[in-house]
N, C-alpha and C. Protein backbone atom coordinates (compact mmCIF):
# COMPACT_ATOMS: atom_id res chain seq x y z
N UNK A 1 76.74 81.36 133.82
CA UNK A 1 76.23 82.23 134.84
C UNK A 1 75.44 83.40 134.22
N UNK A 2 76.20 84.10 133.42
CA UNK A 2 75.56 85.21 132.59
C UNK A 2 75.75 85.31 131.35
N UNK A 3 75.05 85.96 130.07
CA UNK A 3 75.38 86.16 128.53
C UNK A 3 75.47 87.27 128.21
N UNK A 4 74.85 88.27 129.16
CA UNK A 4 75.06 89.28 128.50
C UNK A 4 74.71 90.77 129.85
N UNK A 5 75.17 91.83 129.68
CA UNK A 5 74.63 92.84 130.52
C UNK A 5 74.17 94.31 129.73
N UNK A 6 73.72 94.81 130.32
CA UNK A 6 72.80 96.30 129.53
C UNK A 6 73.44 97.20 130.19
N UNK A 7 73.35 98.58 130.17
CA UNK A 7 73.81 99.79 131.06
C UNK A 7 72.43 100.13 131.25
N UNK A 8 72.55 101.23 132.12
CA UNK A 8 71.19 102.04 132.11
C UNK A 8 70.72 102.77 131.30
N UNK A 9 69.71 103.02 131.03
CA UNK A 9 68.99 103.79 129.94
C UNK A 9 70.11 105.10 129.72
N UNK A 10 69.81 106.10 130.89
CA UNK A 10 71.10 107.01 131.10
C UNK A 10 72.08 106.64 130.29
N UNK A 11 72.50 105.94 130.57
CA UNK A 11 74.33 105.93 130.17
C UNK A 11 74.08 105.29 128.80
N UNK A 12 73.27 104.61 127.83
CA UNK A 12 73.02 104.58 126.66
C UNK A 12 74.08 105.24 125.84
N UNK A 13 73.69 106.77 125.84
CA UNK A 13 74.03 107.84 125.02
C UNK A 13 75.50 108.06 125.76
N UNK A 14 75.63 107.81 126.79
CA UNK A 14 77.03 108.54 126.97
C UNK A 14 78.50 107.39 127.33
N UNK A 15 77.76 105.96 126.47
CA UNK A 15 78.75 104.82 126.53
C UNK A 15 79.26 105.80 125.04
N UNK A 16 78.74 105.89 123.84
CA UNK A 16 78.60 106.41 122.29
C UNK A 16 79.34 107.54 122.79
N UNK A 17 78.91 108.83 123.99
CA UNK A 17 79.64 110.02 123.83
C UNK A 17 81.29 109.56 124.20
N UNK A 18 81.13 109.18 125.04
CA UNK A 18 82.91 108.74 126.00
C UNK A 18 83.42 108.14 124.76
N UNK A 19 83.23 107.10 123.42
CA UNK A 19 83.96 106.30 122.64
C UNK A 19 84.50 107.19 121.96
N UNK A 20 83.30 108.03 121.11
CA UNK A 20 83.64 109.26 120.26
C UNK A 20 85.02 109.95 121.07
N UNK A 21 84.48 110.49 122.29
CA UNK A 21 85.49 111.53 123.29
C UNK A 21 86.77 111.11 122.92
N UNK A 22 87.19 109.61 123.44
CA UNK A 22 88.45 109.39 123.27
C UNK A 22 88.65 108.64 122.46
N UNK A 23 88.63 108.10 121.14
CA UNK A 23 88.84 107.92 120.01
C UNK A 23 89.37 106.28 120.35
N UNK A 24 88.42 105.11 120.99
CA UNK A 24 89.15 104.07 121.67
C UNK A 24 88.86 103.07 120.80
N UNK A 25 88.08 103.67 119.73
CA UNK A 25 87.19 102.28 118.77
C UNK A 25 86.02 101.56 119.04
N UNK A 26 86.19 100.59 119.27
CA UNK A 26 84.95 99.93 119.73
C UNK A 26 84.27 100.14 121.44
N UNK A 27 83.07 100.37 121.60
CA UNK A 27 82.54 100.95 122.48
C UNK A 27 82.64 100.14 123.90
N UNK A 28 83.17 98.67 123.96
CA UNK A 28 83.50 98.14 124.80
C UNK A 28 84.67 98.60 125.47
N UNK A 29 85.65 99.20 124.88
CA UNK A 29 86.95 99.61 125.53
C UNK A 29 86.48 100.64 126.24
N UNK A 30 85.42 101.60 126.09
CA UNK A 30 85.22 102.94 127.30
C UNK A 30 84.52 101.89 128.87
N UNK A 31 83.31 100.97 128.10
CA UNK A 31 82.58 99.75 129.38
C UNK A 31 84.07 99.16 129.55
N UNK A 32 84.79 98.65 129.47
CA UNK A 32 86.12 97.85 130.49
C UNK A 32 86.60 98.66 131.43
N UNK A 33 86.85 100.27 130.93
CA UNK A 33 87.58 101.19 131.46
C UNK A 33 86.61 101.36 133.13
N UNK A 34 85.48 101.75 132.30
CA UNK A 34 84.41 101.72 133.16
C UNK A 34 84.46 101.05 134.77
N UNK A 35 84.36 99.84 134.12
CA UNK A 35 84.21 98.94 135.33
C UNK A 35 85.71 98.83 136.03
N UNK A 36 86.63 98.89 135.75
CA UNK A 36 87.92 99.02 136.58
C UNK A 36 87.92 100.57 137.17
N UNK A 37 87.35 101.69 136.72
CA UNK A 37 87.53 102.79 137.37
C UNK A 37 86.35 103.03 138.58
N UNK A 38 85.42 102.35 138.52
CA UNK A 38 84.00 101.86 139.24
C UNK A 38 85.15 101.35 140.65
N UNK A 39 85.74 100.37 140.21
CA UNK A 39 86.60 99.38 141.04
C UNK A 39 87.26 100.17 141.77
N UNK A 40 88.24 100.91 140.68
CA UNK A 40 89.20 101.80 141.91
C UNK A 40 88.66 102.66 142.69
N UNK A 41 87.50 103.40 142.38
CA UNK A 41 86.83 103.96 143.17
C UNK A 41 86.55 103.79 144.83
N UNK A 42 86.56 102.39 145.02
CA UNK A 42 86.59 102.68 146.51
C UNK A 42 84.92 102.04 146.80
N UNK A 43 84.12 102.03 146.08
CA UNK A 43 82.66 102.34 145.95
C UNK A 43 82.33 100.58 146.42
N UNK A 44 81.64 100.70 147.24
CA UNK A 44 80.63 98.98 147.14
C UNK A 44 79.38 99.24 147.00
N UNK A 45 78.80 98.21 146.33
CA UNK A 45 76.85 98.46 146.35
C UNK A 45 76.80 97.17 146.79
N UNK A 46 75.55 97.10 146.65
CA UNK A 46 74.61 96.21 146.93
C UNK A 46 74.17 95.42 145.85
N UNK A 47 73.78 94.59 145.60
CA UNK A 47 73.50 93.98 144.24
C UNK A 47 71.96 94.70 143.79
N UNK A 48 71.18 95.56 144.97
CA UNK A 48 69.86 95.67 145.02
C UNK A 48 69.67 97.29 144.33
N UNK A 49 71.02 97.76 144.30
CA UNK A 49 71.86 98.96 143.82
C UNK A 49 71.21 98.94 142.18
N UNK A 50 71.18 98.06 141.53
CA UNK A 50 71.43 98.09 140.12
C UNK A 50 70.03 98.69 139.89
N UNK A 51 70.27 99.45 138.48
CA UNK A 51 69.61 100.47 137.62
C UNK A 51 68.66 99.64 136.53
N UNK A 52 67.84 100.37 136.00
CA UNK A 52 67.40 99.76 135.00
C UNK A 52 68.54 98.80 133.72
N UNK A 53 67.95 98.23 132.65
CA UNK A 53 68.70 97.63 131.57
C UNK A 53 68.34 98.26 130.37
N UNK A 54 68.21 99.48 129.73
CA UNK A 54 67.33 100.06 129.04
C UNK A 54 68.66 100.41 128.07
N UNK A 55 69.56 100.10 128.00
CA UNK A 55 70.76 100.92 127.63
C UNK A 55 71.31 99.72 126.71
N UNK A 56 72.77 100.35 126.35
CA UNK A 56 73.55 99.25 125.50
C UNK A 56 73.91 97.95 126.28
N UNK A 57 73.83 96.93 125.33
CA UNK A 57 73.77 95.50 125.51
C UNK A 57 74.86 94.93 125.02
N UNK A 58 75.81 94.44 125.95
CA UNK A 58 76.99 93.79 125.62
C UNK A 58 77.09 92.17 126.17
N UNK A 59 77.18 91.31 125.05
CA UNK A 59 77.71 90.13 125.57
C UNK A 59 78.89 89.93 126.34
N UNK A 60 78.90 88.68 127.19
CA UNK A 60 79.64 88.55 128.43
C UNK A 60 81.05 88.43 127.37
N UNK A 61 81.45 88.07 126.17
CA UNK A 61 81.97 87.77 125.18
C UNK A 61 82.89 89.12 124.95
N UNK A 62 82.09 90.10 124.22
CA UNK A 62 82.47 91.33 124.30
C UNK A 62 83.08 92.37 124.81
N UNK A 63 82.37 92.42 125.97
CA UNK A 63 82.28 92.79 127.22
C UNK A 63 83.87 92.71 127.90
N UNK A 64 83.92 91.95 127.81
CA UNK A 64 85.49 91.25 128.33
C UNK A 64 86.66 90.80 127.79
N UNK A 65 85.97 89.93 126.32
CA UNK A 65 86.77 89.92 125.48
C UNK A 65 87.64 88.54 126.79
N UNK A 66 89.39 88.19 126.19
CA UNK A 66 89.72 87.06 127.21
C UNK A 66 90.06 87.69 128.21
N UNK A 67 89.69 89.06 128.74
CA UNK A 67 90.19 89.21 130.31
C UNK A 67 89.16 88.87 130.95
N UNK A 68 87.47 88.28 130.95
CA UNK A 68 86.55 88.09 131.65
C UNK A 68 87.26 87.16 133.18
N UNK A 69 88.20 86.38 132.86
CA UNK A 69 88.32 85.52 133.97
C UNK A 69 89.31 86.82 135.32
N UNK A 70 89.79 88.07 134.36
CA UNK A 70 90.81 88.73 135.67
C UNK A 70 90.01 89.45 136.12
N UNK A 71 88.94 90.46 135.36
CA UNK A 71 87.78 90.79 135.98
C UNK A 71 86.93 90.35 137.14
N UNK A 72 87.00 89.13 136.72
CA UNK A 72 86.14 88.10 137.68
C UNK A 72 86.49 88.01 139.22
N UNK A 73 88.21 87.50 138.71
CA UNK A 73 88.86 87.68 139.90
C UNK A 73 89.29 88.92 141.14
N UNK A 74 89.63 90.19 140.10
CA UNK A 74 89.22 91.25 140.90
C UNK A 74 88.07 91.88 141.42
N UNK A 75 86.59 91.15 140.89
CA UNK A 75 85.15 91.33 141.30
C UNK A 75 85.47 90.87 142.49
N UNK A 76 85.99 89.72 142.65
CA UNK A 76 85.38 88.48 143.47
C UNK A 76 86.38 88.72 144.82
N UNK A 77 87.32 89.71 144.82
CA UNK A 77 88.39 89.82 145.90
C UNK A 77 88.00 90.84 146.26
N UNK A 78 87.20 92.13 145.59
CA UNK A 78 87.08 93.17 146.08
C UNK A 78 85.65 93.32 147.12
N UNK A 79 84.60 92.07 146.77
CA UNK A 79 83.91 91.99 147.62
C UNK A 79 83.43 90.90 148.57
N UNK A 80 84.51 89.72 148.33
CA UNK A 80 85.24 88.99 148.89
C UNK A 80 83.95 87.49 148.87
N UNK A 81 83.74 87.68 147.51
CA UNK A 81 82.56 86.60 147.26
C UNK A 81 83.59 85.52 146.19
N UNK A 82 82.21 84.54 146.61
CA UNK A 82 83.17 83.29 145.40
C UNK A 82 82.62 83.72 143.82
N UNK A 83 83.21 83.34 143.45
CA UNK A 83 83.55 83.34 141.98
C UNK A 83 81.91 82.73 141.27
N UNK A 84 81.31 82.14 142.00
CA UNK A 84 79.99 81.51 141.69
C UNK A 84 79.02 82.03 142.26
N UNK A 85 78.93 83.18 143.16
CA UNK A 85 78.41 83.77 143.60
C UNK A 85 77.15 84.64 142.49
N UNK A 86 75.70 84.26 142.81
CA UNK A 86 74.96 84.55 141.98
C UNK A 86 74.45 86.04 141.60
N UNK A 87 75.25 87.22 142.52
CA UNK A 87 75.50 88.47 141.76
C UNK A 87 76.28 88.93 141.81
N UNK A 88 77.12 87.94 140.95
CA UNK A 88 78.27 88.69 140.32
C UNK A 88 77.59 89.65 138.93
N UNK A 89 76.57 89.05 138.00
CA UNK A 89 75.69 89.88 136.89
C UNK A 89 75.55 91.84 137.18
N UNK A 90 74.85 91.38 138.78
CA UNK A 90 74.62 92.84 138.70
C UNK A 90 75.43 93.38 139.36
N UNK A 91 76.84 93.01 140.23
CA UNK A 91 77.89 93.70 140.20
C UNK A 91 78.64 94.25 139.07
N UNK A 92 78.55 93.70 138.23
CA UNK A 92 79.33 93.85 136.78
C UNK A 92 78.74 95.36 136.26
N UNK A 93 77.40 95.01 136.74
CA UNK A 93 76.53 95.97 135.69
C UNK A 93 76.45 97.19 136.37
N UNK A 94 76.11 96.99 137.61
CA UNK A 94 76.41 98.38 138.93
C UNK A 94 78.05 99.13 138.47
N UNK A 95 79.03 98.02 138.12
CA UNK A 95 80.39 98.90 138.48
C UNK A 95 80.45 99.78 136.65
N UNK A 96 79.75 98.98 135.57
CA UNK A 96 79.00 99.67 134.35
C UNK A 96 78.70 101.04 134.73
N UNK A 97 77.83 101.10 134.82
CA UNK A 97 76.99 102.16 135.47
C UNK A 97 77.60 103.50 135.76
N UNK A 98 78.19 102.91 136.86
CA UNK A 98 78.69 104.01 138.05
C UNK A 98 79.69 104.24 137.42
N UNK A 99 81.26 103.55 136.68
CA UNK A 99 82.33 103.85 135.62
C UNK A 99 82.00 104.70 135.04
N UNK A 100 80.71 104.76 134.20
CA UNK A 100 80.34 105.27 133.05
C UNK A 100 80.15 107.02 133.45
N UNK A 101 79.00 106.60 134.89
CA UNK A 101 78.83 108.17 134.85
C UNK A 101 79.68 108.86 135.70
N UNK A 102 81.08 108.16 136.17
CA UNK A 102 82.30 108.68 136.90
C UNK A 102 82.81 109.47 135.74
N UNK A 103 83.26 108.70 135.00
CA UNK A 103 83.84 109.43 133.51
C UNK A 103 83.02 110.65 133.00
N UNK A 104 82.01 110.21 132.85
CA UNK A 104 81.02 111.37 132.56
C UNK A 104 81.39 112.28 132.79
N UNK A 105 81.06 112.47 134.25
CA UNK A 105 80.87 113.83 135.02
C UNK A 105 82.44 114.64 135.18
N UNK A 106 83.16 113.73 134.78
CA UNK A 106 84.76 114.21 134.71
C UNK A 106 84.70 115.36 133.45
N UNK A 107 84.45 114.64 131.96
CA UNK A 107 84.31 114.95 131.15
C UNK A 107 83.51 116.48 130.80
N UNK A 108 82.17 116.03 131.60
CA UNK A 108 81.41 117.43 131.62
C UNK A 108 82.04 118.38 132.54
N UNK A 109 82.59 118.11 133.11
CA UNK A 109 83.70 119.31 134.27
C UNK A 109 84.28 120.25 133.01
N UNK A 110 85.23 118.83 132.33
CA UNK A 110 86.44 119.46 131.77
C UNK A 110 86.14 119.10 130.55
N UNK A 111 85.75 119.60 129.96
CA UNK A 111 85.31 119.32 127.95
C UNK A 111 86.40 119.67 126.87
N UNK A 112 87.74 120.28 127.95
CA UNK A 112 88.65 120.08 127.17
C UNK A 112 90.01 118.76 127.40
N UNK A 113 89.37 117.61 128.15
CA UNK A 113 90.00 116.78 127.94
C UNK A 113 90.38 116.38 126.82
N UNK A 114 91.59 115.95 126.48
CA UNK A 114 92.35 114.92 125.73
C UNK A 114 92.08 113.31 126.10
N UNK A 115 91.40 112.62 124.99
CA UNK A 115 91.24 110.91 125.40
C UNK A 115 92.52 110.84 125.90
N UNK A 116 93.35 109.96 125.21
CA UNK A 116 94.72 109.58 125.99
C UNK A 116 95.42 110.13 126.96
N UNK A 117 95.40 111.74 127.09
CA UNK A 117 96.15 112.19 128.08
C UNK A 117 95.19 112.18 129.00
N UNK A 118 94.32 112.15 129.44
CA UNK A 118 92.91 111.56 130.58
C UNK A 118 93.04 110.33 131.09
N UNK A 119 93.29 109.64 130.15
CA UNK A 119 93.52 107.94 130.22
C UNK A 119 95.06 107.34 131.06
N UNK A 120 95.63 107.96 130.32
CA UNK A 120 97.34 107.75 130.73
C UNK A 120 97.27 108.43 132.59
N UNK A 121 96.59 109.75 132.62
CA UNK A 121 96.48 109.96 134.06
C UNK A 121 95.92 109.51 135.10
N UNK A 122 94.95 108.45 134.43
CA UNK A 122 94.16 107.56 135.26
C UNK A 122 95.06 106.57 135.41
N UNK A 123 95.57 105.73 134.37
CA UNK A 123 96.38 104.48 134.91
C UNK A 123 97.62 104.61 135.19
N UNK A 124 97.95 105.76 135.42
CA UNK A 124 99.46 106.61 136.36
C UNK A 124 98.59 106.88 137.69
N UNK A 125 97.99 106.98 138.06
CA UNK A 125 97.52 107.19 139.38
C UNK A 125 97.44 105.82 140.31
N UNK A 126 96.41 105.27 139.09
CA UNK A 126 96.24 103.83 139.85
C UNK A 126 97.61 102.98 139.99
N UNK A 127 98.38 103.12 138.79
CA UNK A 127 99.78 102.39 139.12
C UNK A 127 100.80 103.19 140.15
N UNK A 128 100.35 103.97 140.66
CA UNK A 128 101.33 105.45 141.63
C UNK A 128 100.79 104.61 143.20
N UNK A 129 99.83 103.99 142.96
CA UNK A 129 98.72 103.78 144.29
C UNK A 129 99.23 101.92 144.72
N UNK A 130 99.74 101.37 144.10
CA UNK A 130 100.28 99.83 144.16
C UNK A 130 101.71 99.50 143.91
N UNK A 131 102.34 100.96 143.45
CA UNK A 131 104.08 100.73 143.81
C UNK A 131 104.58 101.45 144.96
């Protein structure tokens, strides 16, 4: 279906700032975070939504690493499309995007965040929200 997705030009520089921020390693772990906090958000687009590709380039490989198939599945329930559905690409890349500059703008609020203690309060919220 897909090999690979880009961010937006924008978010380029601030996939690199968020990794640095919270010390997560490889720059795919801030894009995973991304797209599940995109998710919890509440937020739907449009597939017609998506931004330029001018930005970092991650294979579908990468990108996901072996959770691509739970991703998939929570894409595919949250906007209640099949699994073969031909934009799922730029859903992926929209919930990229919008993750990225959710975090962002958190970050630029509060520049004295802590990575982990930021992190841990995010997935205490979301797990506070399904028990």
């Amino acid at each position: 279906m897909f090999n690979q997705i880009k961010t937006s030009s924008e978010n380029r520089e601030v996939v690199t700032n968020l990794t640095r921020k919270f010390g997560l390693g490889a720059e795919n772990v801030i894009a995973r975070i991304a797209i599940a906090y995109s998710l919890h958000s509440g937020m739907q687009f449009s597939p017609l939504d998506v931004k330029d590709s001018g930005g970092k380039e991650y294979s579908k490989n990468v990108l996901f690493g072996n959770m691509y198939q739970t991703y998939l599945y929570i894409l595919c329930t949250y906007y209640q499309i099949p699994d073969n559905d031909r934009n799922i690409p730029r859903l992926f890349k929209i919930h990229l995007d919008h993750g990225l500059s959710l975090i962002n703008d958190e970050v630029e609020k509060n520049p004295n965040l802590i990575g982990y203690d930021y992190l841990f309060d995010k997935i205490k919220m979301g797990l506070s929200e399904i028990c």
